[in-house]
C-alpha atoms as a PDB file:
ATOM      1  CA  UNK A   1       0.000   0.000   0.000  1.00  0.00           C
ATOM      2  CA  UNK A   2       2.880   2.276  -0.461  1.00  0.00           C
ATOM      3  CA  UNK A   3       0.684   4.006  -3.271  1.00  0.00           C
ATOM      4  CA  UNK A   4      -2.035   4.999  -0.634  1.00  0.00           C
ATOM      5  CA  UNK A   5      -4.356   2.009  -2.472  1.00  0.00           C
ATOM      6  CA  UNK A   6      -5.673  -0.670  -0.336  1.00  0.00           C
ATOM      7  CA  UNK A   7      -7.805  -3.536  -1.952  1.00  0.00           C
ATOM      8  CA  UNK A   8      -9.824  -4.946  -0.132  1.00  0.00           C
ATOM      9  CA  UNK A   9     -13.042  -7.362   0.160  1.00  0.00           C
ATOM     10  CA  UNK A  10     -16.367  -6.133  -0.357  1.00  0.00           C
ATOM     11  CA  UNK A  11     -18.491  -6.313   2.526  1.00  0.00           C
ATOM     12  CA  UNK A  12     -22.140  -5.497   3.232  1.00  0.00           C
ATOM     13  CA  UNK A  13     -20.811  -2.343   4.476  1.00  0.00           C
ATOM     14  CA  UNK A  14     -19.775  -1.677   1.014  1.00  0.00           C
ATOM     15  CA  UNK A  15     -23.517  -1.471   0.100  1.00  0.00           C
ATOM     16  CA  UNK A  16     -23.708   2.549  -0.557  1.00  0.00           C
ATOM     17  CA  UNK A  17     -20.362   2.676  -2.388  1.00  0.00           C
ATOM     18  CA  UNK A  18     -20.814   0.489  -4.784  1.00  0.00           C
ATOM     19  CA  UNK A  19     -24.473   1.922  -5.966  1.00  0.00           C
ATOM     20  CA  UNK A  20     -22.904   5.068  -5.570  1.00  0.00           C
ATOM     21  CA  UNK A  21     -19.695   4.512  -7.790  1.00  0.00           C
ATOM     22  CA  UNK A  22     -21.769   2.083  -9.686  1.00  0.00           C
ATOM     23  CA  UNK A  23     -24.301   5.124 -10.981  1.00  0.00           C
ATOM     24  CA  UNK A  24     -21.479   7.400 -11.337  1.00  0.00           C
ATOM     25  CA  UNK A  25     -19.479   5.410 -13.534  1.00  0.00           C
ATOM     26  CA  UNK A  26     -22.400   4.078 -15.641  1.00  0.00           C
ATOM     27  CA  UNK A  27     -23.680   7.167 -16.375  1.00  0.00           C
ATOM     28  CA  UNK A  28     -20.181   8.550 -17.271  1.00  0.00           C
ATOM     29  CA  UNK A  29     -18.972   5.614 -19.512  1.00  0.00           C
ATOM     30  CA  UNK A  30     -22.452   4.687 -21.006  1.00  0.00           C
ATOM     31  CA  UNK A  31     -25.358   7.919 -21.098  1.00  0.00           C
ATOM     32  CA  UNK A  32     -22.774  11.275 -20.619  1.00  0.00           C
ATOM     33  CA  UNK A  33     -25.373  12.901 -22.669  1.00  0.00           C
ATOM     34  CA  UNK A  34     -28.462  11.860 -20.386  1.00  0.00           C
ATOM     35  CA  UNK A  35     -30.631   9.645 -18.815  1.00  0.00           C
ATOM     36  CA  UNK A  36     -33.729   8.170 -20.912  1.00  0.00           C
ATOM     37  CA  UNK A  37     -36.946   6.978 -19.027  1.00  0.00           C
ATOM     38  CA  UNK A  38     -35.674   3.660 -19.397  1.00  0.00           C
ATOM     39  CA  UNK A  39     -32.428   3.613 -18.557  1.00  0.00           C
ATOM     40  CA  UNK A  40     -33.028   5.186 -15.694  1.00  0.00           C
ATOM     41  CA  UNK A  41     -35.570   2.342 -14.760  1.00  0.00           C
ATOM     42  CA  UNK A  42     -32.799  -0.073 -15.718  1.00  0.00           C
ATOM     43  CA  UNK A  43     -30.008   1.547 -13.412  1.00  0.00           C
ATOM     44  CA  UNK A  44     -32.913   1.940 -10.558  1.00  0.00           C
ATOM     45  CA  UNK A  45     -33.185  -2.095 -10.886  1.00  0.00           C
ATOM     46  CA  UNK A  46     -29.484  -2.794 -11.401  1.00  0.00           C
ATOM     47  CA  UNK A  47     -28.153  -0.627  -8.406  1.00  0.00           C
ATOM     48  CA  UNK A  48     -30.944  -1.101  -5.892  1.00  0.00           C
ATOM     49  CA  UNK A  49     -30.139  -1.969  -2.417  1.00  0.00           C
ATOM     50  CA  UNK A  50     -31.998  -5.396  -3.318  1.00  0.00           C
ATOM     51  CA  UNK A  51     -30.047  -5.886  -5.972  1.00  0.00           C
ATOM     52  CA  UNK A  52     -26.472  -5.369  -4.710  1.00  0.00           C
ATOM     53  CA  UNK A  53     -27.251  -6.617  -1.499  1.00  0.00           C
ATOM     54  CA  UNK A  54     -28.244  -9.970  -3.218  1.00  0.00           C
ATOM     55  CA  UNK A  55     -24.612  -9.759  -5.047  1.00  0.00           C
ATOM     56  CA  UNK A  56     -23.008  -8.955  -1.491  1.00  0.00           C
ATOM     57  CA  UNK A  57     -24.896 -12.070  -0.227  1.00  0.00           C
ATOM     58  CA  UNK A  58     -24.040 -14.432  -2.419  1.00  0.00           C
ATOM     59  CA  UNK A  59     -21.566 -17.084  -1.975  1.00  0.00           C
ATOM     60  CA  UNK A  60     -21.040 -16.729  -6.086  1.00  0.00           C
ATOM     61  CA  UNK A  61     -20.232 -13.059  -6.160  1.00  0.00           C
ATOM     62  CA  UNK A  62     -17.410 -11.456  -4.674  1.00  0.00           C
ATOM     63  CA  UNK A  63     -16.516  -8.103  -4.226  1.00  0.00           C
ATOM     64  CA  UNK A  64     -13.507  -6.425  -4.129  1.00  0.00           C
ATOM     65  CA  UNK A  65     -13.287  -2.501  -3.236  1.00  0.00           C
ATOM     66  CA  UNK A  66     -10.325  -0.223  -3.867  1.00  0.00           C
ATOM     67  CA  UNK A  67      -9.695   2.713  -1.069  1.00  0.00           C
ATOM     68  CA  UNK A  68      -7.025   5.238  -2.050  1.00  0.00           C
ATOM     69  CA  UNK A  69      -6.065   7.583   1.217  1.00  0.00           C
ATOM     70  CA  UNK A  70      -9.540   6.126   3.118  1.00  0.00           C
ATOM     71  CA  UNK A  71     -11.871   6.937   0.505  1.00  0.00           C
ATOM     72  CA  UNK A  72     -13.812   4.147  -1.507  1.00  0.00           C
ATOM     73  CA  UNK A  73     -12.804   4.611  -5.364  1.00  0.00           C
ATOM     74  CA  UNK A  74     -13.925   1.459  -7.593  1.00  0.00           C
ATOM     75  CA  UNK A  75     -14.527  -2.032  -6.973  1.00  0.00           C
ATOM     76  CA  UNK A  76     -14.893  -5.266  -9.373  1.00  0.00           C
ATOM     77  CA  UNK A  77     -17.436  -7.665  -8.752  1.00  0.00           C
ATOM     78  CA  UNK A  78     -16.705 -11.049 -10.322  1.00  0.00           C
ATOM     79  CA  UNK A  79     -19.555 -14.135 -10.685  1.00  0.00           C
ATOM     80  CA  UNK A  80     -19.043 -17.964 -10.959  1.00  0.00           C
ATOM     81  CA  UNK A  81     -21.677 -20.127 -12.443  1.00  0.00           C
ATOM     82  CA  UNK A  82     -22.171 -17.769 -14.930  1.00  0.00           C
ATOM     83  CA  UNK A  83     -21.393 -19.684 -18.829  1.00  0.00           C
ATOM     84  CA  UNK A  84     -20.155 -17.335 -21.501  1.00  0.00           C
ATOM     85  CA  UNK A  85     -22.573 -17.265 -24.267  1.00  0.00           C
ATOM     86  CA  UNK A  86     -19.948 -18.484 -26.872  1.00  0.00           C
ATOM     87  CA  UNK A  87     -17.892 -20.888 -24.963  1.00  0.00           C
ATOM     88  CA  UNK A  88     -19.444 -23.422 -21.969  1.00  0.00           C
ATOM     89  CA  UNK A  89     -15.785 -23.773 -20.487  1.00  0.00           C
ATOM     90  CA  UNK A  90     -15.919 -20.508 -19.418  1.00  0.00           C
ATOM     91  CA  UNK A  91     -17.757 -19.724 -15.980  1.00  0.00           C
ATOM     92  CA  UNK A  92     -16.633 -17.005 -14.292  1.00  0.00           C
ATOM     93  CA  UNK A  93     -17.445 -13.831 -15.082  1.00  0.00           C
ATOM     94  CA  UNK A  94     -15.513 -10.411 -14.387  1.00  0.00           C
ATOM     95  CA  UNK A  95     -18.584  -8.835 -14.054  1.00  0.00           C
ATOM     96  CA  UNK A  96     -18.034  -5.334 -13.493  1.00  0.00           C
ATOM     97  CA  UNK A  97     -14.395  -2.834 -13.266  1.00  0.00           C
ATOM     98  CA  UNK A  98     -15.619   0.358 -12.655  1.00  0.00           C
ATOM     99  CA  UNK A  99     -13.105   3.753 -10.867  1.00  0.00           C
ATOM    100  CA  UNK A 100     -14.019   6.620 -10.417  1.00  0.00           C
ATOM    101  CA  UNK A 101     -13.195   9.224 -13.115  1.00  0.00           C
ATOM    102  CA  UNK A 102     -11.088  11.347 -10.626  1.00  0.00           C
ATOM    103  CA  UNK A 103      -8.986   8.765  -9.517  1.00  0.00           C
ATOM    104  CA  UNK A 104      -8.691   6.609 -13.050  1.00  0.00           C
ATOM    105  CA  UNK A 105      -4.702   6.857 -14.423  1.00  0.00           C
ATOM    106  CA  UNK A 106      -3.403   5.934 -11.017  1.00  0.00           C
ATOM    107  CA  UNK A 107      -3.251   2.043 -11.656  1.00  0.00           C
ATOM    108  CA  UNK A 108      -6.177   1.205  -9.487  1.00  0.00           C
ATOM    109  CA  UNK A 109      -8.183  -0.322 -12.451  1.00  0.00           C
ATOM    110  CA  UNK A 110      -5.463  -2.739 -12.628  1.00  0.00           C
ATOM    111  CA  UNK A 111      -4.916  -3.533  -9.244  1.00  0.00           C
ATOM    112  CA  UNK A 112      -8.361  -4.261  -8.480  1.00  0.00           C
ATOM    113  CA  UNK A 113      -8.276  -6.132 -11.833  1.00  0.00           C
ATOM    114  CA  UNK A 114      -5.424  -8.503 -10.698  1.00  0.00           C
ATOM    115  CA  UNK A 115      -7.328  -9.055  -7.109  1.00  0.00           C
ATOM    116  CA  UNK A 116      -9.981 -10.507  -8.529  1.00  0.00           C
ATOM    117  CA  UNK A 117      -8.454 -13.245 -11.098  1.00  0.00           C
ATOM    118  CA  UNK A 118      -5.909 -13.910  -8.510  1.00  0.00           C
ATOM    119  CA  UNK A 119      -9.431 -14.698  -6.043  1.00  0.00           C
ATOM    120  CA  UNK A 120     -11.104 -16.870  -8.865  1.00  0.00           C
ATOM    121  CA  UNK A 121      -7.697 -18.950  -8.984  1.00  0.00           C
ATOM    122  CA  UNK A 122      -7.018 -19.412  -5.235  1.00  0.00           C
ATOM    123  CA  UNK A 123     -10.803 -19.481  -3.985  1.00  0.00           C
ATOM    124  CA  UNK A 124     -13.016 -20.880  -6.853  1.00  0.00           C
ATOM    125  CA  UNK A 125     -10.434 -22.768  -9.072  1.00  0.00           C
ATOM    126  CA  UNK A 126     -10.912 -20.838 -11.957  1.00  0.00           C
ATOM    127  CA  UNK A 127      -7.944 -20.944 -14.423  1.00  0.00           C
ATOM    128  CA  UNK A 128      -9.956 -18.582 -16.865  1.00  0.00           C
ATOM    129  CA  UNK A 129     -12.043 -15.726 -16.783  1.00  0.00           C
ATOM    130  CA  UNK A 130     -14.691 -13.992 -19.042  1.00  0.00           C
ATOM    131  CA  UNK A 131     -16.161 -11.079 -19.603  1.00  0.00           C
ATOM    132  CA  UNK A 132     -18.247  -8.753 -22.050  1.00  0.00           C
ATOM    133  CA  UNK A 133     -17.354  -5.299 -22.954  1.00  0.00           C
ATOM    134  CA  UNK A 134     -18.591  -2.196 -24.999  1.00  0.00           C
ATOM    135  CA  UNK A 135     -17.184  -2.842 -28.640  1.00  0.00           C
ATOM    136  CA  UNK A 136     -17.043   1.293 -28.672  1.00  0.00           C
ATOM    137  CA  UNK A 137     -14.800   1.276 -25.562  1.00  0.00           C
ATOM    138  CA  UNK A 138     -11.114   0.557 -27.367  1.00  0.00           C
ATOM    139  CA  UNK A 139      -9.614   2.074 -24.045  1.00  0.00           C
ATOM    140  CA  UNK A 140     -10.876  -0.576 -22.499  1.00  0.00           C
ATOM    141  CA  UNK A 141      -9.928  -3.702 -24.774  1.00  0.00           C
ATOM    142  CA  UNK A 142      -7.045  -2.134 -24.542  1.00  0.00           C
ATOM    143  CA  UNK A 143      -6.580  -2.279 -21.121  1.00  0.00           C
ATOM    144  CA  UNK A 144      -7.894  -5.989 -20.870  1.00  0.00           C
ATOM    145  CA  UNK A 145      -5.424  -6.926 -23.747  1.00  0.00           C
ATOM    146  CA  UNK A 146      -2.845  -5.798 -21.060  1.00  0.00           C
ATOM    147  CA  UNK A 147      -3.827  -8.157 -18.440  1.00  0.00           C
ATOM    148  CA  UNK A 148      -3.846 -11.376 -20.946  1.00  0.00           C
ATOM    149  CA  UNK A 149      -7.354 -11.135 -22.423  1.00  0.00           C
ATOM    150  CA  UNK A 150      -8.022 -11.794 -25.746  1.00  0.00           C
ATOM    151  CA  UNK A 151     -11.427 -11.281 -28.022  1.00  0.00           C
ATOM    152  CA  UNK A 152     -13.243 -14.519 -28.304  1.00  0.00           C
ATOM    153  CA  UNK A 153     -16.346 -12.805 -30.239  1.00  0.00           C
ATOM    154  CA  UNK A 154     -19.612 -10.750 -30.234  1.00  0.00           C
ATOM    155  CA  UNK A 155     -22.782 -10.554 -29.347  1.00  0.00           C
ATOM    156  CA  UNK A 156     -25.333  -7.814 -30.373  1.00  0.00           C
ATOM    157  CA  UNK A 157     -27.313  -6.543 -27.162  1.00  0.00           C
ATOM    158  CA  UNK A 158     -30.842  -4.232 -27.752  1.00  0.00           C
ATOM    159  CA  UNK A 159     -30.885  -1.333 -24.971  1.00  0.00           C
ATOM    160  CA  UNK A 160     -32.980   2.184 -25.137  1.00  0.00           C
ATOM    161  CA  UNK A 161     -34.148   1.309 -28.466  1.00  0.00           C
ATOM    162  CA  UNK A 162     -30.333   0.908 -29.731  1.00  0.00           C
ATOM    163  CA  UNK A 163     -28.834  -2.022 -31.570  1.00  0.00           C
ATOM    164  CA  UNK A 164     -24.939  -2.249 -29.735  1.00  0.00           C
ATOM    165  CA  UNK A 165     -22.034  -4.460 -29.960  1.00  0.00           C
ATOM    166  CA  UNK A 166     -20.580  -6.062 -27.091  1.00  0.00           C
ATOM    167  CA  UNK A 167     -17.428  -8.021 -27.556  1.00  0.00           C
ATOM    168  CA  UNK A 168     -16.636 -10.677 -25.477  1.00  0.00           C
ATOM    169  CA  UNK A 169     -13.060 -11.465 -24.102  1.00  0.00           C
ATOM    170  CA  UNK A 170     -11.632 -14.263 -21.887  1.00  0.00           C
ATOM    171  CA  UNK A 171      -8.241 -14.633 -20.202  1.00  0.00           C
ATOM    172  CA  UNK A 172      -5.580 -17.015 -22.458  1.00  0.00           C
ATOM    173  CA  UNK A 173      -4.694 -19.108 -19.189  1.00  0.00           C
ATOM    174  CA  UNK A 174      -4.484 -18.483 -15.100  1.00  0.00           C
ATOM    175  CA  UNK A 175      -0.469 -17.631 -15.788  1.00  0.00           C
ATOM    176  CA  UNK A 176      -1.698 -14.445 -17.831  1.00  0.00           C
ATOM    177  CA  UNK A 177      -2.638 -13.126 -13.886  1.00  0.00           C
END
């Protein structure tokens, strides 16, 4: 922690941070120019207290929550049981990466990144990882090329009456973590 990052395990404790940084960085990445009637229903669903209490809950979610000087920044949440729709080998999902604007560039993406496949190795057996992506965001399959993930294919997703592309990528082996 000479950096001033801790990573950490989610707990329920967690609960208001993650909706919290969970909003803020969906609405950021995905809707900069505005929220829709139905997107907001969707993020009201996807970031309820039900909802993320439910992941916090689970014995096949876990957490993990990045702190930089005592302040909650970003978190991952990865899934197991949870098959890739192009290749049944696959079930562990990295199911969210999300940092804070203000504190993305200062390599906490990466660490929280790395404490999570290094959990679905040592806690669930997992010696590969999935997970789906905007195909707009090249800053982002960027940064997931870096850490050993390659594109395994596509799937087209409908959402507030847009057609997008979402590519799907999967880790080349457990040694890529």
């Amino acid at each position: 922690m000479e950096d001033g990052i801790l990573i950490r395990r989610g707990t329920e404790a967690d609960l208001e941070s993650i909706i919290a940084i969970g909003l803020s960085v969906w609405v950021d990445t995905y809707s900069p120019q505005g929220l829709s009637l139905e997107v907001s229903q969707y993020l009201g669903r996807k970031f309820s207290v039900h909802a993320i209490t439910a992941l916090l809950s689970s014995d096949d979610c876990a957490f993990f929550m990045a702190e930089k000087e005592g302040r909650v920044v970003g978190y991952t949440l990865l899934k197991r049981h949870v098959i890739c729709p192009l290749s049944e080998d696959l079930d562990v999902e990295v199911a969210t990466l999300y940092v804070l604007r203000g504190a993305q560039g200062l390599g906490i993406g990466g660490k929280l990144f790395r404490t999570g496949l290094e959990f679905a190795v040592s806690a669930w057996g997992s010696d590969r990882c999935w997970l789906r992506m905007s195909a707009k965001n090249s800053a982002a399959k960027k940064f997931y090329a870096s850490h050993g993930f390659e594109l395994i294919g596509s799937i087209w997703m409908e959402f507030d009456g847009a057609q997008s592309e979402n590519f799907l990528l999967a880790s080349k082996s457990h040694a890529a973590f």
